[in-house]
Protein backbone atom coordinates (compact mmCIF):
# COMPACT_ATOMS: atom_id res chain seq x y z
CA UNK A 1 100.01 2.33 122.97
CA UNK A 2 103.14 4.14 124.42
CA UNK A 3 103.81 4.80 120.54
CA UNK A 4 100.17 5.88 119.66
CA UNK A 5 100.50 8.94 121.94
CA UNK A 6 104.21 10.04 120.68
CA UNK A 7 102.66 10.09 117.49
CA UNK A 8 99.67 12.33 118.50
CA UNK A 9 102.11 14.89 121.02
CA UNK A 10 104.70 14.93 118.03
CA UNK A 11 101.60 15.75 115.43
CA UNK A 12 100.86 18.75 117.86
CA UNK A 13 104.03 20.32 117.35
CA UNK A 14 104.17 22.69 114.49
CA UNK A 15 107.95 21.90 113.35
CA UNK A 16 107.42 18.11 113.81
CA UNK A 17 104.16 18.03 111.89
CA UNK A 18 105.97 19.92 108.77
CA UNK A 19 108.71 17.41 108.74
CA UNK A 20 106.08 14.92 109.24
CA UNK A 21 104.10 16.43 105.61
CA UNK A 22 107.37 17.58 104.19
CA UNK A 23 108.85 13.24 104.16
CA UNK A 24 105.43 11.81 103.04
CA UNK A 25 105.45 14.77 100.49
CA UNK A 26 109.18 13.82 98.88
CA UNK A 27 107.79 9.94 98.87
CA UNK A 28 104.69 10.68 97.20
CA UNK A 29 106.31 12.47 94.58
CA UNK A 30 109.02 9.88 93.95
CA UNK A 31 106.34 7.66 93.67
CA UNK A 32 104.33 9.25 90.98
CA UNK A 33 107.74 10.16 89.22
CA UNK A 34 108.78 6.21 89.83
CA UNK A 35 105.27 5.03 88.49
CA UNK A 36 105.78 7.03 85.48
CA UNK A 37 109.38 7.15 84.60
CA UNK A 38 109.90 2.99 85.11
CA UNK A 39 106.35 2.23 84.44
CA UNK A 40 106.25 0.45 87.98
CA UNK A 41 102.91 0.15 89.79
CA UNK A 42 102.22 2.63 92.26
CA UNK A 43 103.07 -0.68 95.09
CA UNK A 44 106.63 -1.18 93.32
CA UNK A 45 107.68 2.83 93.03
CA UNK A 46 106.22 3.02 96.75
CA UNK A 47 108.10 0.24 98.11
CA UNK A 48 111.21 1.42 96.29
CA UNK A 49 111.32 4.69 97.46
CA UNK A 50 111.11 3.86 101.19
CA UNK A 51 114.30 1.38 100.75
CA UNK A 52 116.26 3.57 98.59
CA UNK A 53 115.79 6.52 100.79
CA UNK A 54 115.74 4.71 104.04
CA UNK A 55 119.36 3.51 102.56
CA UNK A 56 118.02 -0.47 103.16
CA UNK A 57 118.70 -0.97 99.48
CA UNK A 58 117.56 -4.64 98.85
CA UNK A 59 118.44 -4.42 95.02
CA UNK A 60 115.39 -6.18 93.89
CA UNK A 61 114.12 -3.50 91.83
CA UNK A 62 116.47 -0.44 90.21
CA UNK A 63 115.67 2.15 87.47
CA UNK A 64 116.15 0.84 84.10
CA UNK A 65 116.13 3.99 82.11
CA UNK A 66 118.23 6.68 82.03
CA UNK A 67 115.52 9.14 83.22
CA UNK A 68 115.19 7.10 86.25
CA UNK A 69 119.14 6.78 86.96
CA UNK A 70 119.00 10.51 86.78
CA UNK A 71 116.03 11.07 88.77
CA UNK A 72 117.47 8.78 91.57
CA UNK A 73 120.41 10.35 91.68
CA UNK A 74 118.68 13.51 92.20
CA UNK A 75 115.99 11.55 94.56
CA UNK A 76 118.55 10.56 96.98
CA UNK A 77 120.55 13.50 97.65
CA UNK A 78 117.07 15.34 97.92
CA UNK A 79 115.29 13.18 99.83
CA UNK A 80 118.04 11.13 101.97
CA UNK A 81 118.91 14.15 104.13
CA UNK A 82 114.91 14.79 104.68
CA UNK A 83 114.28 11.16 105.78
CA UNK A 84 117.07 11.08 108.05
CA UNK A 85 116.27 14.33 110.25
CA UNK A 86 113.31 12.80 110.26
CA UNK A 87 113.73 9.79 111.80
CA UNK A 88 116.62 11.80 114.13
CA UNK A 89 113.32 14.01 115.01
CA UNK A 90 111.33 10.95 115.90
CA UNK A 91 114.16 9.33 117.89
CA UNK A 92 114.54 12.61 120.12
CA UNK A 93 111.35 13.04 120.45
CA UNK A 94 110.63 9.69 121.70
CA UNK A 95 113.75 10.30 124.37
CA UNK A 96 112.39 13.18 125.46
CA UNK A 97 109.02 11.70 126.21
CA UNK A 98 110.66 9.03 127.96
CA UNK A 99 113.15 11.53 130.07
CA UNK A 100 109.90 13.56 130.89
CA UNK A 101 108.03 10.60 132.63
CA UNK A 102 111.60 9.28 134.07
CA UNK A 103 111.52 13.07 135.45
CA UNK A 104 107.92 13.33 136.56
CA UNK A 105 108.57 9.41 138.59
CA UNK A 106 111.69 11.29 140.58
CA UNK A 107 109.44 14.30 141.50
CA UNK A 108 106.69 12.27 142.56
CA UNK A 109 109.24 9.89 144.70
CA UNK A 110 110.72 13.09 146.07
CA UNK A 111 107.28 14.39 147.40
CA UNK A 112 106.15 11.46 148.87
CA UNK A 113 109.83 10.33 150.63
CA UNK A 114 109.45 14.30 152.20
CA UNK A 115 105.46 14.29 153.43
CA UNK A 116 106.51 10.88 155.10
CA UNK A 117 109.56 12.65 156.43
CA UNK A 118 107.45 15.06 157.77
CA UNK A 119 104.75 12.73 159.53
């Protein structure tokens, strides 16, 4: 649930939701460029341009023609940087959601200790 609602305040944000469109842009068009290039179905150039640009890398599928090498090598240095600030977003965001309610628990403690201080 906790992750439901970082996802919703972080697709609020105009900067987040850009690098939000901008990643699922760059993996949609490796996609259709995988699909076509390696003749892979659109599962296959999906799948293998999450783990090549996620740097997992499991090796069980690779481009077989030179127009793929090429593209992949272009892919990656396009894409790799995009994916990572992205995830580097998400992380920080999530921190700062949690430092925010960590915050909002030391206020509230605060108050209460001082009205009871004051009775």
């Amino acid at each position: 649930m906790f992750f439901l609602k970082t996802l919703l305040s972080f697709l609020e944000d105009d900067e987040y939701r850009d690098l939000l469109l901008t990643t699922i842009g760059i993996i949609v068009f490796g996609t259709i460029v995988y699909h076509y290039l390696e003749g892979w179905n659109y599962i296959d150039s999906l799948y293998f341009c999450v783990i090549t640009l996620t740097t997992v890398g499991y090796g069980d599928f690779s481009p077989q023609t030179d127009e793929g090498k090429l593209f992949t090598i272009f892919y990656i240095i396009l894409g790799l940087g995009i994916i990572l600030g992205f995830i580097n977003t998400v992380h920080n965001h999530y921190r700062d959601e949690k430092l925010n309610k960590i915050k909002e628990r030391k206020k509230k403690t605060t108050l209460s200790t001082k009205a009871r201080n004051q009775l």
